[in-house]
N, C-alpha and C. Protein backbone atom coordinates (compact mmCIF):
# COMPACT_ATOMS: atom_id res chain seq x y z
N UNK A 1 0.81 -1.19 0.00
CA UNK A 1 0.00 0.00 0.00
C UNK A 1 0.85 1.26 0.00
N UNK A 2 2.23 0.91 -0.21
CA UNK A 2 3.06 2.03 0.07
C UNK A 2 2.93 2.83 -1.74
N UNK A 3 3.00 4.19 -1.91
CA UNK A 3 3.53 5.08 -0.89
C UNK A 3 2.05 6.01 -0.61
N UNK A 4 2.33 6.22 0.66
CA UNK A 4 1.00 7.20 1.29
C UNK A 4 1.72 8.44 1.69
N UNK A 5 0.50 9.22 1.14
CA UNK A 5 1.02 10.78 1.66
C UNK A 5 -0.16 11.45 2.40
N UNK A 6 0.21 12.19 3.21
CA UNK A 6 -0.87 12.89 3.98
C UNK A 6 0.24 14.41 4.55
N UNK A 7 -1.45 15.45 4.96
CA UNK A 7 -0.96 16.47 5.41
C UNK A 7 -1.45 16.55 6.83
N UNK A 8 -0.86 16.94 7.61
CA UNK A 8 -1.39 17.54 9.45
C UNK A 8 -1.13 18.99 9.30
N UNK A 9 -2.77 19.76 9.78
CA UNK A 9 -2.35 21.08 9.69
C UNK A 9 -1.66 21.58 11.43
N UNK A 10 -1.21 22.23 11.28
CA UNK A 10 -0.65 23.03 12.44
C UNK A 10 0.88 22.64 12.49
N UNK A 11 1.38 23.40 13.75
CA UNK A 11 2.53 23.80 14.08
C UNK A 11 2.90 22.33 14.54
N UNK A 12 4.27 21.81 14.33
CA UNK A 12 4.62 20.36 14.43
C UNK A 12 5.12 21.03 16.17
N UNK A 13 5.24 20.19 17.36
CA UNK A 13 5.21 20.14 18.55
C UNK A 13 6.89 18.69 18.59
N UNK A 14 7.71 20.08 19.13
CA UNK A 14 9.12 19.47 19.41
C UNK A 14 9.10 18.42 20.52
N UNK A 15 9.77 17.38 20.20
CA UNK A 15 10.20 16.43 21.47
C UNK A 15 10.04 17.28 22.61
N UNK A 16 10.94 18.21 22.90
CA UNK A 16 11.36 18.72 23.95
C UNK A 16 9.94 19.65 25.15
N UNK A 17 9.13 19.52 24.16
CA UNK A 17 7.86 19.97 24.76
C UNK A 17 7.05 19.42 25.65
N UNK A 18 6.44 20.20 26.72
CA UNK A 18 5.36 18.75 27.89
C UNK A 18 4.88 17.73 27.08
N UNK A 19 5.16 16.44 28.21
CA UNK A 19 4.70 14.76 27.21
C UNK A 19 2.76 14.79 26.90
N UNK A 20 2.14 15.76 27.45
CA UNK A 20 0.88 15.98 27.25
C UNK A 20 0.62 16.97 25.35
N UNK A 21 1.45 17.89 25.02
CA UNK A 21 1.75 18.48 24.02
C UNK A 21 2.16 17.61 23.21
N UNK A 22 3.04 16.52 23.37
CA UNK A 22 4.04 15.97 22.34
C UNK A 22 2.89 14.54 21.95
N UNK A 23 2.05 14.32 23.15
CA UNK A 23 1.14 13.13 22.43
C UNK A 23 -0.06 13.32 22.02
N UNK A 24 -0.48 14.36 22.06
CA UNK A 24 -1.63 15.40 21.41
C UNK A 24 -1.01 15.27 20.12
N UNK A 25 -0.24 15.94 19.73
CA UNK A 25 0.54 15.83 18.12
C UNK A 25 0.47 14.85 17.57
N UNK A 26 0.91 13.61 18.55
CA UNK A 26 1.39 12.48 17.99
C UNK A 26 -0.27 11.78 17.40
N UNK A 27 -1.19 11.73 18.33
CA UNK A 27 -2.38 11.79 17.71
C UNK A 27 -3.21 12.33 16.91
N UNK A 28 -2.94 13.46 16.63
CA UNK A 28 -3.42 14.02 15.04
C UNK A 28 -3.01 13.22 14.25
N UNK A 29 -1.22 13.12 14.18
CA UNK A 29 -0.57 12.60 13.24
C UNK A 29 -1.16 10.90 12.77
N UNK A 30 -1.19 10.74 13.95
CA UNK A 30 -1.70 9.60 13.99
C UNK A 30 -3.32 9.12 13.28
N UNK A 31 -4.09 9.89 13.54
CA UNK A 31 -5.45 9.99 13.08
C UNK A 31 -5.08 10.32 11.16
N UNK A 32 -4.30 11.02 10.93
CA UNK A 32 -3.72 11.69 9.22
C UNK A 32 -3.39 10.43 8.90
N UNK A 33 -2.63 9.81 9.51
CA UNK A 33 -1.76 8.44 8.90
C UNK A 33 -3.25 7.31 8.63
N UNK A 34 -3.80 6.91 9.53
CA UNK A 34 -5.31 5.92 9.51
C UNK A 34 -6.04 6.52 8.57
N UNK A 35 -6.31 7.57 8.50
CA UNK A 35 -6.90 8.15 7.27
C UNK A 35 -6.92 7.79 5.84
N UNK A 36 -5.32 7.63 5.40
CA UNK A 36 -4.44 7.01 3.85
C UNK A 36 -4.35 5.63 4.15
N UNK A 37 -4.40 4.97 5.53
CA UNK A 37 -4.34 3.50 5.75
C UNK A 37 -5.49 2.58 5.71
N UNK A 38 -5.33 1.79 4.59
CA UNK A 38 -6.21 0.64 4.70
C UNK A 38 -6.64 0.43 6.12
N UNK A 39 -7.91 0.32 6.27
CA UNK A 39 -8.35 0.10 8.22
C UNK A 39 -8.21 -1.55 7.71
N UNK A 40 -8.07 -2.41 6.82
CA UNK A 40 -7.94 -4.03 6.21
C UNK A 40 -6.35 -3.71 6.24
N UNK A 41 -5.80 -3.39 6.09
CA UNK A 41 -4.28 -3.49 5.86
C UNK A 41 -3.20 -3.40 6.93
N UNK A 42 -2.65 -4.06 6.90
CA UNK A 42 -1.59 -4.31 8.53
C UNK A 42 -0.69 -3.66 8.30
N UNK A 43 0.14 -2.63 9.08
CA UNK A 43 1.42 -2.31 9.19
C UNK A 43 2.51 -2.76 7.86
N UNK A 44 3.19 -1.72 7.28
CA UNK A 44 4.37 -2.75 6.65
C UNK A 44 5.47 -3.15 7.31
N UNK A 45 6.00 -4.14 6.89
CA UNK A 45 7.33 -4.43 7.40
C UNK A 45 8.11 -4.47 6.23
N UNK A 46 7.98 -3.72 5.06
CA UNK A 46 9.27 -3.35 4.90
C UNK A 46 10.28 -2.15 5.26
N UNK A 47 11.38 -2.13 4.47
CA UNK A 47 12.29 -0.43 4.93
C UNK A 47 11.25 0.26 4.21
N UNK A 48 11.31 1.62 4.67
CA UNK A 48 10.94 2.63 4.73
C UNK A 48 12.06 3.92 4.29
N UNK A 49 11.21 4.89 3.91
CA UNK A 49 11.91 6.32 3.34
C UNK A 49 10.78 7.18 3.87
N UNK A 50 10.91 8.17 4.22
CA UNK A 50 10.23 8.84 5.17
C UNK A 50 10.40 10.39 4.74
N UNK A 51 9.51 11.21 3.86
CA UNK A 51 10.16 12.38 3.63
C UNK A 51 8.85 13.35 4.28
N UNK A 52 9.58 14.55 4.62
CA UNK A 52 8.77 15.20 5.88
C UNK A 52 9.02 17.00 5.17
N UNK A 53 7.77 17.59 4.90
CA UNK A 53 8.40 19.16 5.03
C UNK A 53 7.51 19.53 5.84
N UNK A 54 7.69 20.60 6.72
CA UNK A 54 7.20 21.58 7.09
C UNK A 54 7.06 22.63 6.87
N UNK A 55 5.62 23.40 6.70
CA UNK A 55 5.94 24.46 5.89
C UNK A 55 5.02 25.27 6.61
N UNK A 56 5.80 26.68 7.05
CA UNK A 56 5.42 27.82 8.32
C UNK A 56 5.24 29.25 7.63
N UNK A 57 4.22 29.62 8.90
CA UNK A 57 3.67 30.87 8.48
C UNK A 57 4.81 32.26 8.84
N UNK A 58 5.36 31.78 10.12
CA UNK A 58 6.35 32.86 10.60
C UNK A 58 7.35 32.50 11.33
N UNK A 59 7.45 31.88 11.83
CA UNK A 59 8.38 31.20 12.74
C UNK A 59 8.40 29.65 12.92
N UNK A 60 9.22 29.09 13.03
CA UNK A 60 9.72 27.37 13.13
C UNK A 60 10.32 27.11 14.42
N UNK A 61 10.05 26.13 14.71
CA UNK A 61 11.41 25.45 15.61
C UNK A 61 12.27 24.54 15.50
N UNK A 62 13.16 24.13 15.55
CA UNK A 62 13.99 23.54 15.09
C UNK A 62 13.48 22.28 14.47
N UNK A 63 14.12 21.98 13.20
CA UNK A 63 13.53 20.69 12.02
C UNK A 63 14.25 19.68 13.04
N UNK A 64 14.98 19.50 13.30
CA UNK A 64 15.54 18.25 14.05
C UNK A 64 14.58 17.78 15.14
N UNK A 65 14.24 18.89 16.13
CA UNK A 65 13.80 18.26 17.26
C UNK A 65 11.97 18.26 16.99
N UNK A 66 11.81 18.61 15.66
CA UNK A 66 9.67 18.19 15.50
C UNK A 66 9.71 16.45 14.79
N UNK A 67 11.27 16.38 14.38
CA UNK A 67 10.96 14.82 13.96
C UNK A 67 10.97 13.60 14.58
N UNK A 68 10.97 13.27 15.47
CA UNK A 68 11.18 12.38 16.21
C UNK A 68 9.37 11.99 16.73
N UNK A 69 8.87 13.20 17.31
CA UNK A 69 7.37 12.89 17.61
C UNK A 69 6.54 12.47 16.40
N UNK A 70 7.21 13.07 15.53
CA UNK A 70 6.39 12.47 13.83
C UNK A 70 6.52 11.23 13.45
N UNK A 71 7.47 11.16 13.41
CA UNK A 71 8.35 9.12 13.46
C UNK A 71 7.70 8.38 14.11
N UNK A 72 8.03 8.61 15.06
CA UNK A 72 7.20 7.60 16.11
C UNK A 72 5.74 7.21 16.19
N UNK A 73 5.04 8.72 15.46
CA UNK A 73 3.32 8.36 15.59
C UNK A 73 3.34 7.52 14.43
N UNK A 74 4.33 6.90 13.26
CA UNK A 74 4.06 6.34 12.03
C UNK A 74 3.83 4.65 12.79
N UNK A 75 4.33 4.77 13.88
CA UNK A 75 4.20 3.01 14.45
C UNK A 75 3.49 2.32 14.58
N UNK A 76 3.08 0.87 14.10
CA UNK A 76 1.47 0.32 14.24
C UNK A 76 0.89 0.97 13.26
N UNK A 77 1.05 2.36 12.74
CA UNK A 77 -0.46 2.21 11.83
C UNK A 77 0.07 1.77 9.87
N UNK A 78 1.26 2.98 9.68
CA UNK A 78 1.95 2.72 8.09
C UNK A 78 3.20 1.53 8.59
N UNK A 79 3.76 2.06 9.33
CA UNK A 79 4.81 0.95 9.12
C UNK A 79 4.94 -0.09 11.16
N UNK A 80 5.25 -1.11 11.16
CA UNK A 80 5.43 -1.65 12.18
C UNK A 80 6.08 -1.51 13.34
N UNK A 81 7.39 -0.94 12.73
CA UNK A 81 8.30 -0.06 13.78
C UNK A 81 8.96 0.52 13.52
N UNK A 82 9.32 1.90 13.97
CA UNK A 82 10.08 3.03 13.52
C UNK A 82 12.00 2.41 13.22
N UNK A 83 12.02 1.71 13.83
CA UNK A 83 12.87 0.96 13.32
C UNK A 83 13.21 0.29 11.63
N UNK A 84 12.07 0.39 11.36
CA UNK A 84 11.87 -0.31 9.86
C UNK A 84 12.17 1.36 8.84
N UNK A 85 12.66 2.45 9.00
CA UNK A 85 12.42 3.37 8.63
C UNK A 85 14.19 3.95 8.40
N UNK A 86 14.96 3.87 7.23
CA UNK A 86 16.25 3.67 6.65
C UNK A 86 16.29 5.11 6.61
N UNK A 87 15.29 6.23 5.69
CA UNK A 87 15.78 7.02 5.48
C UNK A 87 14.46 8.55 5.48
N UNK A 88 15.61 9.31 5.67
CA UNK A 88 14.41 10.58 6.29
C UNK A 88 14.96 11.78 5.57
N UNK A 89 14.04 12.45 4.75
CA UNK A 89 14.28 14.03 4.15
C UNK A 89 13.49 14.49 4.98
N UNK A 90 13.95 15.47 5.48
CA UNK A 90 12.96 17.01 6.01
C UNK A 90 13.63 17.97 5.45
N UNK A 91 12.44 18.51 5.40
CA UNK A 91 13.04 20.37 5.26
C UNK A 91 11.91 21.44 5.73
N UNK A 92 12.18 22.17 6.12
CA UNK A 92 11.12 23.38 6.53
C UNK A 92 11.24 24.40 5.29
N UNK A 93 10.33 25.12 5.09
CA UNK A 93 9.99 25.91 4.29
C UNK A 93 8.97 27.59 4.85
N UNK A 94 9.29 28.49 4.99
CA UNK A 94 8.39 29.69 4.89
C UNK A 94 7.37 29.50 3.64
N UNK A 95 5.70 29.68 3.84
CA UNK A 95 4.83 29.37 2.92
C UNK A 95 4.82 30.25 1.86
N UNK A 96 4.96 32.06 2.27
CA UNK A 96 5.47 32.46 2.00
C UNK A 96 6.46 32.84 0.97
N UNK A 97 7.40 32.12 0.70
CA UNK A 97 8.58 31.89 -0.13
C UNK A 97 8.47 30.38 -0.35
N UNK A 98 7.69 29.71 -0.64
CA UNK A 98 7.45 28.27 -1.37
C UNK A 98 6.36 28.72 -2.81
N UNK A 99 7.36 28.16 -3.62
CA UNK A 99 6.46 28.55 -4.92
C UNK A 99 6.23 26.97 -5.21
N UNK A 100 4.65 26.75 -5.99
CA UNK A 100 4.38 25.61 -5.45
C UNK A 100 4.22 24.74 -7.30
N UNK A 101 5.30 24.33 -7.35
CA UNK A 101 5.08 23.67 -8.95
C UNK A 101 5.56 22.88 -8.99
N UNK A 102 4.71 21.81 -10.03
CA UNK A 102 4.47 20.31 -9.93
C UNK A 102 4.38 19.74 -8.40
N UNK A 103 3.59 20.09 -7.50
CA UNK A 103 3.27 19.28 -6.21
C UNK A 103 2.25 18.36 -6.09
N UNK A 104 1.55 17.69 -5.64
CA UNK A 104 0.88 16.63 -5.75
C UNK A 104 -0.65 17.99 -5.29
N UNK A 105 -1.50 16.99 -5.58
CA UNK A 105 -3.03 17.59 -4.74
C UNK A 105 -3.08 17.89 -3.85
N UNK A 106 -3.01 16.95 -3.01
CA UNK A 106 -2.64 16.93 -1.22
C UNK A 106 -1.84 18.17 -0.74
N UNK A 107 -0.46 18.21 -1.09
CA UNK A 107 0.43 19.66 -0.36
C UNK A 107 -0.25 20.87 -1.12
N UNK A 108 -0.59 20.74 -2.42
CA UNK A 108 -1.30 22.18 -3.20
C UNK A 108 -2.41 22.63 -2.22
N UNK A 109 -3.22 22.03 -1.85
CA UNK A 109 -4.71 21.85 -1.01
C UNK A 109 -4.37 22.55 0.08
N UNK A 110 -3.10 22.07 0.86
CA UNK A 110 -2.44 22.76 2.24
C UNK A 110 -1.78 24.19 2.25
N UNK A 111 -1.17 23.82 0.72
CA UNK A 111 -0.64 25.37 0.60
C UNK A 111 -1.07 26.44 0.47
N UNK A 112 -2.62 26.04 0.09
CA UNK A 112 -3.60 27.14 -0.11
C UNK A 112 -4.56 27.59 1.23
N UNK A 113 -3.79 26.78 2.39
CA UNK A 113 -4.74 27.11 3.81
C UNK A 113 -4.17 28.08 4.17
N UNK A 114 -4.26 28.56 5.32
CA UNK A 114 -3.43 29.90 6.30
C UNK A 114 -3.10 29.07 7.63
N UNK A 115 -2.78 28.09 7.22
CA UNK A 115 -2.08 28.04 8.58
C UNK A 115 -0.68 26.61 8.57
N UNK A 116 0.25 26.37 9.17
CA UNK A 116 1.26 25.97 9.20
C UNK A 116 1.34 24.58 8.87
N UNK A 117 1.88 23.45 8.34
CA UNK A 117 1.68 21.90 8.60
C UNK A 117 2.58 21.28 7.89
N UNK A 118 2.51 19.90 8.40
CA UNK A 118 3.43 18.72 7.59
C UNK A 118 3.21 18.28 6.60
N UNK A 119 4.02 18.12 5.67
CA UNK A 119 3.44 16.78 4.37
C UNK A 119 4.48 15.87 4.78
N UNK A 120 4.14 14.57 4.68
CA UNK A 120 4.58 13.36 4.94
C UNK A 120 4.02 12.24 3.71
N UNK A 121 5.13 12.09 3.32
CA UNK A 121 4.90 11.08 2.23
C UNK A 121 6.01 9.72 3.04
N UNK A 122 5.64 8.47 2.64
CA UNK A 122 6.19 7.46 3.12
C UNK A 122 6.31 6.13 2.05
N UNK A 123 7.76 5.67 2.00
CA UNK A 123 6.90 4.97 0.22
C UNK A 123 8.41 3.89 0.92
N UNK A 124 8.43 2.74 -0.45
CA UNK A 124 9.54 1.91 -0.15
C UNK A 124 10.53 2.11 0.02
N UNK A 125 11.87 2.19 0.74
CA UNK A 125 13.34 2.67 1.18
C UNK A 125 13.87 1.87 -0.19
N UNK A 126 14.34 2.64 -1.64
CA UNK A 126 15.55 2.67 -2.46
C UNK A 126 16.72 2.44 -2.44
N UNK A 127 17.20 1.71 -3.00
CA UNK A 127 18.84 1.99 -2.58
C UNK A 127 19.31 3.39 -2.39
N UNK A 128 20.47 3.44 -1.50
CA UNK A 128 20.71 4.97 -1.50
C UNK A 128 21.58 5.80 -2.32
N UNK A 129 21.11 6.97 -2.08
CA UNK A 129 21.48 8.00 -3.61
C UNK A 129 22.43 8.27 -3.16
N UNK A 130 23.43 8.81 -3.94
CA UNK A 130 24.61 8.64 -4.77
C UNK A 130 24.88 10.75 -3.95
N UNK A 131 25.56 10.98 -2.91
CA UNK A 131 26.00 12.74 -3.01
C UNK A 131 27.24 12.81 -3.70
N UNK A 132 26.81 14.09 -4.57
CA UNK A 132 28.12 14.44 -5.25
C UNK A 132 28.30 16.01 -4.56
């Protein structure tokens, strides 16, 4: 069933935030993910590629520390265990200064809201690419 993409609107909620904040998040995310998931379809167990943007109205907090609560809500529902998950793009973006061509439906749809969120696409882990 791979690859699924979904959007969560709002401000992504850092690890480092009260564990009441950080599992509030994790349950949106969580509810976005069941959404694109077969409710018939079990967890995958294969690798995983995991690509994540965030894209803000005025201010961010650090891309490192909103990914980890995002990861983790993918467990049990797209993939089995965050463990199964090889490789991860993020990037944050001002909405602002994102010009939006060739994007799928889904992030176009978001980009046209007023307010802050994730796209998360999740598809089979590739061999890995080649930096020059």
């Amino acid at each position: 069933m791979l690859p699924v993409e979904f959007v969560v609107l709002g401000t992504p909620i850092s690890q480092q935030a009260r564990t009441a904040s950080v599992k509030l998040w994790q349950e949106r995310i969580r509810l976005a993910a069941m959404a694109v998931w077969p409710e018939a379809e079990v967890p995958s167990s294969q690798r995983v590629s995991v690509r994540i943007g965030y894209f803000y109205l005025e201010s961010a907090p650090d891309l490192d520390n909103i990914l980890k609560p995002i990861l983790d809500a993918l467990k049990g529902i797209i993939v089995v265990d965050d463990e199964l998950i090889d490789d991860i793009v993020a990037s944050k973006r001002p909405k602002a200064n994102f010009r939006a061509v060739n994007v799928s439906p889904i992030l176009a749809g978001a980009l046209g809201g007023n307010s802050d969120f994730i796209h998360v696409i999740v598809d089979i882990s590739r061999d890995i690419e080649v930096l020059k």
